[in-house]
N, C-alpha and C. Protein backbone atom coordinates (compact mmCIF):
# COMPACT_ATOMS: atom_id res chain seq x y z
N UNK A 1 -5.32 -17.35 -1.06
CA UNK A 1 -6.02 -16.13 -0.70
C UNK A 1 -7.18 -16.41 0.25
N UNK A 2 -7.30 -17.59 0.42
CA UNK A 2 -9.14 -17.66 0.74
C UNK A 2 -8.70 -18.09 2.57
N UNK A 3 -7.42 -18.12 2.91
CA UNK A 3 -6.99 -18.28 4.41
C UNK A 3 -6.79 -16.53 4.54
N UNK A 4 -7.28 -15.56 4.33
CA UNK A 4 -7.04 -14.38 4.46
C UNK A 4 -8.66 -14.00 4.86
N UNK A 5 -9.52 -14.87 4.56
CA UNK A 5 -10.99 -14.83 5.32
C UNK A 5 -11.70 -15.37 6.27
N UNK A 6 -11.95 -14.64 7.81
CA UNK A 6 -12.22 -14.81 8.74
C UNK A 6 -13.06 -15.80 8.84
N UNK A 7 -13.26 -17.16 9.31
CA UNK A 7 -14.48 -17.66 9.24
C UNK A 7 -14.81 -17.66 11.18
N UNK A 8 -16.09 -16.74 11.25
CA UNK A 8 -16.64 -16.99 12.95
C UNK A 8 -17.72 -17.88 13.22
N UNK A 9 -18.19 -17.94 14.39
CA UNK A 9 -19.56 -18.23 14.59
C UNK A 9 -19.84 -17.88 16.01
N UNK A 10 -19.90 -16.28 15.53
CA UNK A 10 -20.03 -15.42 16.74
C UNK A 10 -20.54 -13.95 15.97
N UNK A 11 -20.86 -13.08 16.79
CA UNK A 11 -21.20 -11.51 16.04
C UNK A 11 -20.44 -10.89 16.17
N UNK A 12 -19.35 -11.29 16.41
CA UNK A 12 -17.71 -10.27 16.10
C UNK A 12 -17.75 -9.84 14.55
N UNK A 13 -17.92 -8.80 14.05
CA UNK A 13 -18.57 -8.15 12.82
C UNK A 13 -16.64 -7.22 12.26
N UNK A 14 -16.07 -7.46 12.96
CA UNK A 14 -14.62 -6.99 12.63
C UNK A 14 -13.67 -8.12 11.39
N UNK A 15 -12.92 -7.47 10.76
CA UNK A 15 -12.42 -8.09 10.13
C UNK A 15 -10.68 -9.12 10.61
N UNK A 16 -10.31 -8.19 11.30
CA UNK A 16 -9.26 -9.07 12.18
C UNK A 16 -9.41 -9.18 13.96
N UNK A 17 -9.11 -9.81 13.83
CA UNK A 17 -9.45 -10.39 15.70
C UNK A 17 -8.26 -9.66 16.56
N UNK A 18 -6.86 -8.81 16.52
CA UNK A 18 -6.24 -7.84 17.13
C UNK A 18 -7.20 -7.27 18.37
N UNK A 19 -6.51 -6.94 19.79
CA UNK A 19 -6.98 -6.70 20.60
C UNK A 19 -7.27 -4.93 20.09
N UNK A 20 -6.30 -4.63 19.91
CA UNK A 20 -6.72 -3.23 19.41
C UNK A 20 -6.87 -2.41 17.84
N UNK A 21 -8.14 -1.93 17.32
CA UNK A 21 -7.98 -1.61 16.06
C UNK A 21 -8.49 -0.21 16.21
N UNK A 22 -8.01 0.20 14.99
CA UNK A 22 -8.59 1.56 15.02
C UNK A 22 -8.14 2.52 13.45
N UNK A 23 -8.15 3.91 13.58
CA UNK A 23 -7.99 4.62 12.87
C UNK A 23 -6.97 5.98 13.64
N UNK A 24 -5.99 6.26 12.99
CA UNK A 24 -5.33 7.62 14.13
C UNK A 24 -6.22 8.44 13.83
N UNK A 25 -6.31 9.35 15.09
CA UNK A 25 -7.19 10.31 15.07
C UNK A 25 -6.66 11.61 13.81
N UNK A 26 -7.95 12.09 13.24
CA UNK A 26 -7.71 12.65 12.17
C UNK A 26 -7.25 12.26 11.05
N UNK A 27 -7.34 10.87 10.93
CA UNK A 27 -6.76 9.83 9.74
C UNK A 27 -5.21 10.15 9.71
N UNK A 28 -5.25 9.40 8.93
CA UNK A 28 -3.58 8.87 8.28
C UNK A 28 -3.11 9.90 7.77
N UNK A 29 -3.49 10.74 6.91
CA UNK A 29 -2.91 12.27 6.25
C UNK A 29 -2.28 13.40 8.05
N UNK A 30 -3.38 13.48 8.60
CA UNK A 30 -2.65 14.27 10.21
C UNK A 30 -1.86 13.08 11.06
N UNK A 31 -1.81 11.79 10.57
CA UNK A 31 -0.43 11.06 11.33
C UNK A 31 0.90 11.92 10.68
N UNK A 32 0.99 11.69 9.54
CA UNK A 32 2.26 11.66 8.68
C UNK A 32 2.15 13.24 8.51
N UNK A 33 1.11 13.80 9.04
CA UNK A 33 1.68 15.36 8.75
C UNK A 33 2.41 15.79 9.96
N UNK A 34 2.44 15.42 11.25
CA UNK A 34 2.65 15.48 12.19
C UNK A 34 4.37 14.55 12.61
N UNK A 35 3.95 13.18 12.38
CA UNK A 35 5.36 12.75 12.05
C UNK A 35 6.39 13.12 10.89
N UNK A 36 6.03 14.22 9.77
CA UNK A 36 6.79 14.56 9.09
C UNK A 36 7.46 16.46 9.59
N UNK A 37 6.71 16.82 10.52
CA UNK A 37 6.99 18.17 11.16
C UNK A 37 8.37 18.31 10.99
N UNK A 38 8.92 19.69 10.61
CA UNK A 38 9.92 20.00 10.56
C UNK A 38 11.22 19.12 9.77
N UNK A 39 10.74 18.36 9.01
CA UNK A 39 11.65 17.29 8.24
C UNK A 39 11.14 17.90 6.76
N UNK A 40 12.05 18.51 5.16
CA UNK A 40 11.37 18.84 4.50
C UNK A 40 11.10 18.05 3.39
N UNK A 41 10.13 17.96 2.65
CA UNK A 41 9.06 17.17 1.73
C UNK A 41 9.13 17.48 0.78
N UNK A 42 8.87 17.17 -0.61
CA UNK A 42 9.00 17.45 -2.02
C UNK A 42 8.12 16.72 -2.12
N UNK A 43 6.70 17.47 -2.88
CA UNK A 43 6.08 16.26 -3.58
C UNK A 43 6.19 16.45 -5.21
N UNK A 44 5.24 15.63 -5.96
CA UNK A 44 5.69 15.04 -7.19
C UNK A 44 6.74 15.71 -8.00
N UNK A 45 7.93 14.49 -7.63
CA UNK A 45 8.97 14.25 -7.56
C UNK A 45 9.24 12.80 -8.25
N UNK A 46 9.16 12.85 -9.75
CA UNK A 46 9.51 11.27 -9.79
C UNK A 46 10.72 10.72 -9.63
N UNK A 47 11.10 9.79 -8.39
CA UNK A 47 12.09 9.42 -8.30
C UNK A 47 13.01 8.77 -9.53
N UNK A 48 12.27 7.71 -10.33
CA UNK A 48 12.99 7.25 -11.17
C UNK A 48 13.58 8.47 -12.25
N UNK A 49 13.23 9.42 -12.50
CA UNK A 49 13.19 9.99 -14.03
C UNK A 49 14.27 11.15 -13.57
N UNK A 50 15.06 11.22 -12.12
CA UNK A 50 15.57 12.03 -11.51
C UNK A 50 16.64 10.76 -10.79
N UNK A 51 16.88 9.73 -10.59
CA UNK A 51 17.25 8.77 -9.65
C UNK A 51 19.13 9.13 -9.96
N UNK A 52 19.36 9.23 -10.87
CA UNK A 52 20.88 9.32 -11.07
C UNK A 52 21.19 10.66 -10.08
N UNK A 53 20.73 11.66 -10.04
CA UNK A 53 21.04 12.58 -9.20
C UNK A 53 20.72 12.07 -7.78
N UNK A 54 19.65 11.95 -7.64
CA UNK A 54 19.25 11.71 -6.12
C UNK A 54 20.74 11.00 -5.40
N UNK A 55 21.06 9.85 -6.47
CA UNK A 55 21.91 8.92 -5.93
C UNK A 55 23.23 9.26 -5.41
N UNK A 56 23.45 10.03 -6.49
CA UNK A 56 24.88 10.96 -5.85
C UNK A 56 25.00 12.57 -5.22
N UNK A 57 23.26 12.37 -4.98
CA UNK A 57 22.73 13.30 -3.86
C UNK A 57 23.16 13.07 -1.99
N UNK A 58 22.64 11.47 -1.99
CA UNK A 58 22.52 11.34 -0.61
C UNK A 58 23.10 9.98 -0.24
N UNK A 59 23.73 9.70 0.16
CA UNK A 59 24.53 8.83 0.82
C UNK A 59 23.75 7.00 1.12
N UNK A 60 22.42 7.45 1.14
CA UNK A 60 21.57 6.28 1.91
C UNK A 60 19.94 6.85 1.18
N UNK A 61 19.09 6.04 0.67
CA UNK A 61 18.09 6.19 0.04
C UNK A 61 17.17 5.01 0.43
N UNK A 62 15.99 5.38 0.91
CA UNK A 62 14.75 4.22 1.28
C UNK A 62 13.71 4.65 -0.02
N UNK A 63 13.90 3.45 -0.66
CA UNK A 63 13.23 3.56 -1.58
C UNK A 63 12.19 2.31 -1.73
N UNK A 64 10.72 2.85 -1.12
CA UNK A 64 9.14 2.20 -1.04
C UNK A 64 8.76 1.83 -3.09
N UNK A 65 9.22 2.29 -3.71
CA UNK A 65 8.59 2.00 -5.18
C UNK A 65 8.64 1.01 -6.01
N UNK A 66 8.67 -0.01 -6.63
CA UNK A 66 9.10 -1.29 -7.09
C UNK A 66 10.11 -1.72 -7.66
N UNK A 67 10.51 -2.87 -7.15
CA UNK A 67 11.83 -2.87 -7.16
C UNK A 67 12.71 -3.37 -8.70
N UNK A 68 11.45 -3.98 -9.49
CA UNK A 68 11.51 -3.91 -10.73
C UNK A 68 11.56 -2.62 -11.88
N UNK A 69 10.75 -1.83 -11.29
CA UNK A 69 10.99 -0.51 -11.70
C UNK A 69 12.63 0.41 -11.57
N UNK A 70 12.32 0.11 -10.27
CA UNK A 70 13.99 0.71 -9.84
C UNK A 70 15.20 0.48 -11.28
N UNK A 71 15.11 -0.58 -11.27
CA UNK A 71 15.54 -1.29 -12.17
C UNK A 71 15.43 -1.48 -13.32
N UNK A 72 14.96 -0.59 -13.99
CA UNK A 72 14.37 -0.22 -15.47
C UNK A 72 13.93 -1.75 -16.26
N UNK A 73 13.43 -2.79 -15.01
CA UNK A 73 12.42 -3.94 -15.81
C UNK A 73 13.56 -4.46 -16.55
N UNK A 74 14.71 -4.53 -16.15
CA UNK A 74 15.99 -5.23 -16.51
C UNK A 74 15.65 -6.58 -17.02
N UNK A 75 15.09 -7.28 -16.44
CA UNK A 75 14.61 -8.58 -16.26
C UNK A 75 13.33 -9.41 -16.63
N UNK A 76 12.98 -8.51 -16.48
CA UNK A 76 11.04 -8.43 -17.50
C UNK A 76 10.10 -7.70 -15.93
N UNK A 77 8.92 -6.88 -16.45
CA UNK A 77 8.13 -6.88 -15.22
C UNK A 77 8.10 -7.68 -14.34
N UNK A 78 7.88 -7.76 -12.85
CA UNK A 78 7.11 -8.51 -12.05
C UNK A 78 5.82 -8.33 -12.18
N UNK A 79 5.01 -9.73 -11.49
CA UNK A 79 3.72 -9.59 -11.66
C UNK A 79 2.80 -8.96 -10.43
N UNK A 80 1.90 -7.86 -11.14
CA UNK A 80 0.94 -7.12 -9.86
C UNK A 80 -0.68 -7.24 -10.10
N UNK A 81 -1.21 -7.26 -9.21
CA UNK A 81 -2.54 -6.97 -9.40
C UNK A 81 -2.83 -5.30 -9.37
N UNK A 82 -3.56 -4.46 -9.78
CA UNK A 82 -4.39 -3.60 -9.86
C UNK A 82 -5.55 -3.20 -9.53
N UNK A 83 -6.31 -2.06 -9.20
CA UNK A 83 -7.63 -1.52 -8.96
C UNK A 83 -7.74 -0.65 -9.78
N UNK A 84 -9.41 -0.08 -9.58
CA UNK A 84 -9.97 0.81 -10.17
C UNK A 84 -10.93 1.59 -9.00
N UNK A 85 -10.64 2.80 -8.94
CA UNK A 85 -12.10 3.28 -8.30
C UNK A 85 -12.71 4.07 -8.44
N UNK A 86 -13.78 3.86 -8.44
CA UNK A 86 -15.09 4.73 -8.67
C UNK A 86 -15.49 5.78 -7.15
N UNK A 87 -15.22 7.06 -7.23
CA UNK A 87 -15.94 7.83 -6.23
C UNK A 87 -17.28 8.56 -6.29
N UNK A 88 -18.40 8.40 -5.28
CA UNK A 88 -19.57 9.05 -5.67
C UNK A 88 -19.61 9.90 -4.27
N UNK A 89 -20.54 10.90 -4.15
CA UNK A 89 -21.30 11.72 -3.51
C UNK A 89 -22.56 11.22 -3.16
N UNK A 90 -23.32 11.08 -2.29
CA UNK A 90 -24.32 10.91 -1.89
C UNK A 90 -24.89 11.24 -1.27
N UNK A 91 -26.29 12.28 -1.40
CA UNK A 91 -27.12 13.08 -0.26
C UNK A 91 -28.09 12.57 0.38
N UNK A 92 -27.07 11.46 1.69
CA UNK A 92 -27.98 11.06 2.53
C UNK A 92 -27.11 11.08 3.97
N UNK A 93 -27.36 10.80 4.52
CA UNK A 93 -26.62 10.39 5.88
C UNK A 93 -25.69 8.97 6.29
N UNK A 94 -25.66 8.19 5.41
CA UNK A 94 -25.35 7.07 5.79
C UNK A 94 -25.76 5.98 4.25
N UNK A 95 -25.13 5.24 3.52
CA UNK A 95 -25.27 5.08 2.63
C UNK A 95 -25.00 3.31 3.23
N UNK A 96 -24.39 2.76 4.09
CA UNK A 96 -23.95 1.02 3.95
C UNK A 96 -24.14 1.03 5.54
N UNK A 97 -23.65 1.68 6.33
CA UNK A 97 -23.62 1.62 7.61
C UNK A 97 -22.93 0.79 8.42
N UNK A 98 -21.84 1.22 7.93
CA UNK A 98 -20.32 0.22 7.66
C UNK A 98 -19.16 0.82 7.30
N UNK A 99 -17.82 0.95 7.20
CA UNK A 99 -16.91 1.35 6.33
C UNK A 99 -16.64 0.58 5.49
N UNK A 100 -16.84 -1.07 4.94
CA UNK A 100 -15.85 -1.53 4.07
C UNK A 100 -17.09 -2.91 3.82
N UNK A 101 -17.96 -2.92 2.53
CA UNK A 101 -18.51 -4.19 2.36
C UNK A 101 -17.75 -4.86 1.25
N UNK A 102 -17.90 -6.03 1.42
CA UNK A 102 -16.89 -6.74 0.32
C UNK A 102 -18.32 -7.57 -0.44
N UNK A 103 -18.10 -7.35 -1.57
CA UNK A 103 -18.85 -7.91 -2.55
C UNK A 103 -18.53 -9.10 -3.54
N UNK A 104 -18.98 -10.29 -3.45
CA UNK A 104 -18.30 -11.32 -3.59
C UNK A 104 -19.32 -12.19 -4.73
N UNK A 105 -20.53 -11.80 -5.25
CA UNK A 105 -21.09 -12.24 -6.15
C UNK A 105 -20.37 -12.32 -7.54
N UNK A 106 -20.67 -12.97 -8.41
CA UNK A 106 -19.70 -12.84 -10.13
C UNK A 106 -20.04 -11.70 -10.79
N UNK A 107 -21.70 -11.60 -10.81
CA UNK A 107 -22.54 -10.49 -11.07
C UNK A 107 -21.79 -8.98 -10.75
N UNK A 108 -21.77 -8.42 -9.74
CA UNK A 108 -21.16 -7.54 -9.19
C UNK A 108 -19.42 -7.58 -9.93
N UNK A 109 -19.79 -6.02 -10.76
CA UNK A 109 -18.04 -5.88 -11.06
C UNK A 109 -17.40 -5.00 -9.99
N UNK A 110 -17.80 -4.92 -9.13
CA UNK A 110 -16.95 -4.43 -8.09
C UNK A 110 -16.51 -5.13 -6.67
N UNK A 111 -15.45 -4.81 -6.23
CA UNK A 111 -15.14 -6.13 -5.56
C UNK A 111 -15.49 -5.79 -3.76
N UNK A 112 -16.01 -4.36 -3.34
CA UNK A 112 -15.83 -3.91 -1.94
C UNK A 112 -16.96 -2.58 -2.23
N UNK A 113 -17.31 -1.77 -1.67
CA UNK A 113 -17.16 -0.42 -0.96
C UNK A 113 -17.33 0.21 0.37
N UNK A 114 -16.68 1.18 -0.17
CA UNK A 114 -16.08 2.02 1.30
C UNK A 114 -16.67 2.76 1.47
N UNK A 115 -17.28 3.34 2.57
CA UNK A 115 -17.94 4.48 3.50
C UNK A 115 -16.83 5.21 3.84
N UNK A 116 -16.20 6.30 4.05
CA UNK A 116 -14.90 7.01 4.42
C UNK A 116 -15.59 7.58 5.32
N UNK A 117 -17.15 7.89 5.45
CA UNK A 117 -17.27 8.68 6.29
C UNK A 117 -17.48 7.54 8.04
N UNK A 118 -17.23 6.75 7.85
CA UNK A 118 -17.42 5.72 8.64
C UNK A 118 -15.87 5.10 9.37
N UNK A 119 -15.03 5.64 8.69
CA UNK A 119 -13.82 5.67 8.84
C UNK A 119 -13.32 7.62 10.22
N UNK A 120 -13.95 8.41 9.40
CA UNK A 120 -14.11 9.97 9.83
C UNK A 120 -15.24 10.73 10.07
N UNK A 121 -16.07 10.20 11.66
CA UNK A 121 -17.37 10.51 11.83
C UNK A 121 -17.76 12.16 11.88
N UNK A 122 -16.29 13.26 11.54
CA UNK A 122 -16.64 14.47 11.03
C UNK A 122 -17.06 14.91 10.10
N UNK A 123 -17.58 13.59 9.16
CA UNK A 123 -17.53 13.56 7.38
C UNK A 123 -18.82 14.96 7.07
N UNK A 124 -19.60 14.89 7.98
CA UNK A 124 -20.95 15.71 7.42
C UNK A 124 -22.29 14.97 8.01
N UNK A 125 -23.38 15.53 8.26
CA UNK A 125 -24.67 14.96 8.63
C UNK A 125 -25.51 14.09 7.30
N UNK A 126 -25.62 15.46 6.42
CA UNK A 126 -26.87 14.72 5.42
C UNK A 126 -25.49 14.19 4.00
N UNK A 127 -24.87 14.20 3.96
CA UNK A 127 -23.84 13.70 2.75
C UNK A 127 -23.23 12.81 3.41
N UNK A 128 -22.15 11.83 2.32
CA UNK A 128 -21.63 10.70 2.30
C UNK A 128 -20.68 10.56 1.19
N UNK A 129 -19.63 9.91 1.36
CA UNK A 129 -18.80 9.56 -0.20
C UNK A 129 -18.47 8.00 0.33
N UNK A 130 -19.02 8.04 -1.40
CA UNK A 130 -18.75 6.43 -1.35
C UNK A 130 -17.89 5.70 -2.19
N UNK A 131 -16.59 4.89 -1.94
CA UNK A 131 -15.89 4.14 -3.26
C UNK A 131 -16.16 2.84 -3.65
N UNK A 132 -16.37 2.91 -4.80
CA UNK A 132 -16.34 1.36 -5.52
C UNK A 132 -14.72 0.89 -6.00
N UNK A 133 -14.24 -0.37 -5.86
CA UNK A 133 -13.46 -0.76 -5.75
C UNK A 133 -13.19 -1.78 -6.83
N UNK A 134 -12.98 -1.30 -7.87
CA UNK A 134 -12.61 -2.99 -9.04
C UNK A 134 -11.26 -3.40 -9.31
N UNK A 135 -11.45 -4.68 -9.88
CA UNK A 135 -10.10 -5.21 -10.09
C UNK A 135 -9.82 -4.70 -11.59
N UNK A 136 -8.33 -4.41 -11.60
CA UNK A 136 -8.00 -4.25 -12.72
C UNK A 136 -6.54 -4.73 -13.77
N UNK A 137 -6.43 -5.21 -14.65
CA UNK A 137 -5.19 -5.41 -15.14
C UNK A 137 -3.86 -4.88 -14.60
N UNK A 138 -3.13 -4.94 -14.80
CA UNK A 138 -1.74 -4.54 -14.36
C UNK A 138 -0.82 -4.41 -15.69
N UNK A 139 -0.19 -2.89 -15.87
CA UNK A 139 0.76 -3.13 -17.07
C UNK A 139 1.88 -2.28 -16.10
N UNK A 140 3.22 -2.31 -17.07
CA UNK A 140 4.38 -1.46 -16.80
C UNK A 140 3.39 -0.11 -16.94
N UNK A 141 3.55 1.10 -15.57
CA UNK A 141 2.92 2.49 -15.65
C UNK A 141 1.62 2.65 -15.06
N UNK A 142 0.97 1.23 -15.11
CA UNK A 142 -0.43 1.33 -14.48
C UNK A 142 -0.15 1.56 -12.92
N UNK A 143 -0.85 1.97 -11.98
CA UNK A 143 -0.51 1.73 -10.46
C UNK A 143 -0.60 -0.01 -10.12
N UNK A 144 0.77 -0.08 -9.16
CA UNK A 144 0.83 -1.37 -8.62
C UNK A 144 0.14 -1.37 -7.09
N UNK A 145 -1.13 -2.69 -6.89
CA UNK A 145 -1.22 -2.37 -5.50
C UNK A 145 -0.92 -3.88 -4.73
N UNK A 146 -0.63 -5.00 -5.40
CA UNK A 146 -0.60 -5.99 -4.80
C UNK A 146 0.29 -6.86 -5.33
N UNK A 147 1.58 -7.49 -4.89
CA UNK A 147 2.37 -8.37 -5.91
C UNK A 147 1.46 -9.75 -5.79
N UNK A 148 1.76 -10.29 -7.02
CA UNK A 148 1.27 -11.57 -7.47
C UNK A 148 2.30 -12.36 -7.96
N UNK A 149 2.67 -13.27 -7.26
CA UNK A 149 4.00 -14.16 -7.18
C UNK A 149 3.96 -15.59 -7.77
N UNK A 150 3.64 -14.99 -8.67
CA UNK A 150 3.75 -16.60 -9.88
C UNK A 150 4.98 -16.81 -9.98
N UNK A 151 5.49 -17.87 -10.38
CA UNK A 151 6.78 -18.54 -10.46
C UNK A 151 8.05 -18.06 -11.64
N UNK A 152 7.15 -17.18 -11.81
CA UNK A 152 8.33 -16.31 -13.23
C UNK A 152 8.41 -15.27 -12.39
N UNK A 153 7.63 -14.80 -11.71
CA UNK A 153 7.78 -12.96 -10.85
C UNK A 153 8.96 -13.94 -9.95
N UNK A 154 8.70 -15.00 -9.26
CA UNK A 154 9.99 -15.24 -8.11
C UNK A 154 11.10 -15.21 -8.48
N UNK A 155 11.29 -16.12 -9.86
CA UNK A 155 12.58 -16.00 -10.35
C UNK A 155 13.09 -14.88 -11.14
N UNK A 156 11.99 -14.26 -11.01
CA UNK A 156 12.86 -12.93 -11.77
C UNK A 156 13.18 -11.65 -10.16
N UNK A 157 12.23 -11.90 -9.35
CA UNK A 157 12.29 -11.18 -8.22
C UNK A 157 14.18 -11.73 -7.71
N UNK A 158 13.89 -12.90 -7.52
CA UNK A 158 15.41 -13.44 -7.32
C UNK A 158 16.68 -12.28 -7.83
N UNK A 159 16.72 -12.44 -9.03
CA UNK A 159 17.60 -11.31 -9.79
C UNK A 159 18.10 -10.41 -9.27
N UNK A 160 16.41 -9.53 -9.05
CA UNK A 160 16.44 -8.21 -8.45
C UNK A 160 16.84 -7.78 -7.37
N UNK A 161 16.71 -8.97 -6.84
CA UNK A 161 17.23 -9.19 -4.95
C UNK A 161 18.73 -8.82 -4.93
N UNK A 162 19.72 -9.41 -6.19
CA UNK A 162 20.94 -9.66 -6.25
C UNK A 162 21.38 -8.34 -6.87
N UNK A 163 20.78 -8.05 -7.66
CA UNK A 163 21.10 -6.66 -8.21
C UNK A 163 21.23 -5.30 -6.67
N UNK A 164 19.89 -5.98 -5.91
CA UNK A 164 19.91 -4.56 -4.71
C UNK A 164 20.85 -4.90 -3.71
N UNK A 165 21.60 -6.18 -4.01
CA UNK A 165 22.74 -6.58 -2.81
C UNK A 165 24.16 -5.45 -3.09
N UNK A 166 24.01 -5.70 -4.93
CA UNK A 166 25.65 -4.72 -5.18
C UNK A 166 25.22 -3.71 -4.56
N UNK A 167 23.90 -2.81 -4.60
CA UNK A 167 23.90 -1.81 -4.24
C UNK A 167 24.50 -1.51 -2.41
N UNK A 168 24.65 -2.57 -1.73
CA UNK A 168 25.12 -2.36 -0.52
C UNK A 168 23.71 -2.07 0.45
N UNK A 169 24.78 -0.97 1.36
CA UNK A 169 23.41 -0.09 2.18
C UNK A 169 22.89 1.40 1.31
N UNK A 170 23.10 1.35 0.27
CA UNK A 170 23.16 2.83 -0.11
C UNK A 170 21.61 2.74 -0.36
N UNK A 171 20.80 1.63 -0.97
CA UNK A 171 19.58 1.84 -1.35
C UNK A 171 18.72 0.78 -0.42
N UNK A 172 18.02 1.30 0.46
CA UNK A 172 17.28 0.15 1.25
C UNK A 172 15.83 -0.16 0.42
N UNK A 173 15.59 -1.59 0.18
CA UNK A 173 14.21 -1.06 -0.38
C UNK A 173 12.91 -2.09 0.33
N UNK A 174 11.98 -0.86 0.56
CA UNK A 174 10.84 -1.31 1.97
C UNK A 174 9.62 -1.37 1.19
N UNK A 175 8.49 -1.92 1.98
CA UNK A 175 7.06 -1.94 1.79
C UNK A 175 6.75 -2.88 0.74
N UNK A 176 5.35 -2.79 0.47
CA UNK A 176 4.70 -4.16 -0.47
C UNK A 176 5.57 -4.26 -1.61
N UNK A 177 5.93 -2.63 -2.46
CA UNK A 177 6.89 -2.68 -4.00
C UNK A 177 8.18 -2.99 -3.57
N UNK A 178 8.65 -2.79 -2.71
CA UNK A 178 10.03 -2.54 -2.68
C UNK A 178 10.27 -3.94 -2.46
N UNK A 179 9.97 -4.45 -1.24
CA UNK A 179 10.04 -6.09 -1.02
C UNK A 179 9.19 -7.11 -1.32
N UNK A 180 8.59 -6.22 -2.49
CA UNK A 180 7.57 -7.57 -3.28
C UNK A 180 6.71 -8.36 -2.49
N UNK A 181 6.45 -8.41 -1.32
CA UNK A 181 5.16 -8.86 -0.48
C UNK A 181 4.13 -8.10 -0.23
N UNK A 182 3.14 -9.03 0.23
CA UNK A 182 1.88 -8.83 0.63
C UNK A 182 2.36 -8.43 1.99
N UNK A 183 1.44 -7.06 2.56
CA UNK A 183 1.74 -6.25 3.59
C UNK A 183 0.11 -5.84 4.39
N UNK A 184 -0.13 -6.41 5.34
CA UNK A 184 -1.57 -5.96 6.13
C UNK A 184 -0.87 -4.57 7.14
N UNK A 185 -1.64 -3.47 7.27
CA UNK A 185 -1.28 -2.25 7.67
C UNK A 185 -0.44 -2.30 9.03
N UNK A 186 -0.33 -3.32 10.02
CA UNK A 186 -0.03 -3.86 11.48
C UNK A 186 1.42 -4.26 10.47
N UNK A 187 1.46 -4.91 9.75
CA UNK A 187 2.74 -5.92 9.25
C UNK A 187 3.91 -4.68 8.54
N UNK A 188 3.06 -3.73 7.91
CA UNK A 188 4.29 -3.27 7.27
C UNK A 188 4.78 -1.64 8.15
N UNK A 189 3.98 -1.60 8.98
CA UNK A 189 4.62 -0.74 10.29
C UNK A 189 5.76 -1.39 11.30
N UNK A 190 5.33 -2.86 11.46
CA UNK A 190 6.50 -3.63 12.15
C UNK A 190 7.56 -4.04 11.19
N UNK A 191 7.45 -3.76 10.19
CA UNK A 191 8.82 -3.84 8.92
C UNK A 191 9.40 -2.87 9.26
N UNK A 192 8.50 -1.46 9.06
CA UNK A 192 9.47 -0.18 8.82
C UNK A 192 9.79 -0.19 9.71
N UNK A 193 9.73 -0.33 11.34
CA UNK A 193 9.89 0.00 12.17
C UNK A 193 11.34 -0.72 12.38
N UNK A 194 11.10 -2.12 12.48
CA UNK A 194 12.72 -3.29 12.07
C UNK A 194 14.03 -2.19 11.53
N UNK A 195 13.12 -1.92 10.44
CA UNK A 195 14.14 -1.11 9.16
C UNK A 195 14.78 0.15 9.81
N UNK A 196 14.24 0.27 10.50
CA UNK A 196 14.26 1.84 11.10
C UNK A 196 15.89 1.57 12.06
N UNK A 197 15.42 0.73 12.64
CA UNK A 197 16.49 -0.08 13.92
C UNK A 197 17.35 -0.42 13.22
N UNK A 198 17.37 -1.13 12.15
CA UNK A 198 18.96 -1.99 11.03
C UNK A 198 19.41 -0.62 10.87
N UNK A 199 18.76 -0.14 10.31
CA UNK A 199 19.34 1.40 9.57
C UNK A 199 20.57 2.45 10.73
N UNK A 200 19.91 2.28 11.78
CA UNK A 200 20.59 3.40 12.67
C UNK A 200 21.71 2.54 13.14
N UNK A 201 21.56 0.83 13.23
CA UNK A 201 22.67 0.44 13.33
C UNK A 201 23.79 0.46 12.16
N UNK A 202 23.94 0.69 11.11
CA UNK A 202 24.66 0.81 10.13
C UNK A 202 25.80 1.77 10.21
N UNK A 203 27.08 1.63 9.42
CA UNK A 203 27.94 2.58 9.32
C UNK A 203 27.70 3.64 8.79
């Protein structure tokens, strides 16, 4: 983990060195509302608790959710890390003057926070929201946000791999859950995007 931290000796104050970074305009919610135009949406929808229909719903299924799950944990969980977050309000203008500090003392149970309004400079003048960010356990049901690939998750990931082969092309499965990796926001756009291309080549 600790090759995932920039070391400079310069005032480049960014976290990755990419020629271009940014935020889409109007955040990520008006990307995907915009790339989802005229395509229709269902939300909460649990796939698993509905999956037998879906399946002999649609011909081809991209399924982002874990791939152990998929799989009703056939095999035992894989292993994930977890968060927790704390959201506050704050009546000031500017609370870190930053979007994202990472907090790295033992002392400190929180591991980051986020400025959002530093992210979306329409946030407001005299207010601010701020998240605290902790680490948290991981069970079957808790939210998964990071796989953790100890040597029992590989060999059981293995399994799962073989299990989604019978499935053919009918179930593709993408992103950090689906393909059990670690995914930086640049990396798992050039996945889907791959995926996007295999896919249209398919029968």
């Amino acid at each position: 983990m600790i090759r995932r931290l920039p070391v400079r000796l310069n005032f480049d104050d960014n976290y990755f060195e990419d020629r271009f970074q940014g935020i889409p305009v109007g955040g990520y919610t008006a990307l995907f509302e915009r790339l989802l135009e005229g395509i229709p949406v269902e939300l909460g929808v649990d796939f698993l608790s509905d999956r037998d229909i879906l399946m002999n719903q649609f011909d081809r299924i991209i399924y982002t959710g874990a791939i152990d799950a998929f799989f009703d944990y056939c095999y035992g969980p894989l292993d994930y890390r977890s968060l927790r977050f704390e959201r506050e309000h704050i009546q000031r203008s500017d609370y870190q003057g930053t979007a994202v500090v990472n907090h790295t003392e033992a002392q400190v149970p929180y591991t980051r926070i986020l400025e959002h309004k530093h992210f979306d400079m329409n946030y407001g003048k005299n207010v601010t929201l701020i998240t605290r960010e902790y680490p948290a356990d991981w069970a079957p049901g808790q939210p998964a946000f990071y796989p953790h690939a100890t040597p029992r998750s590989q060999e059981r990931l293995a399994r799962y791999r073989a299990l989604a082969e019978e499935l053919g092309n009918r179930v593709i499965f993408g992103g950090r859950l689906g393909e059990y990796r670690y995914y930086d926001m640049h990396q798992v756009i050039g996945a889907a995007l791959a995926t996007v291309r295999q896919v249209l080549t398919l029968p």
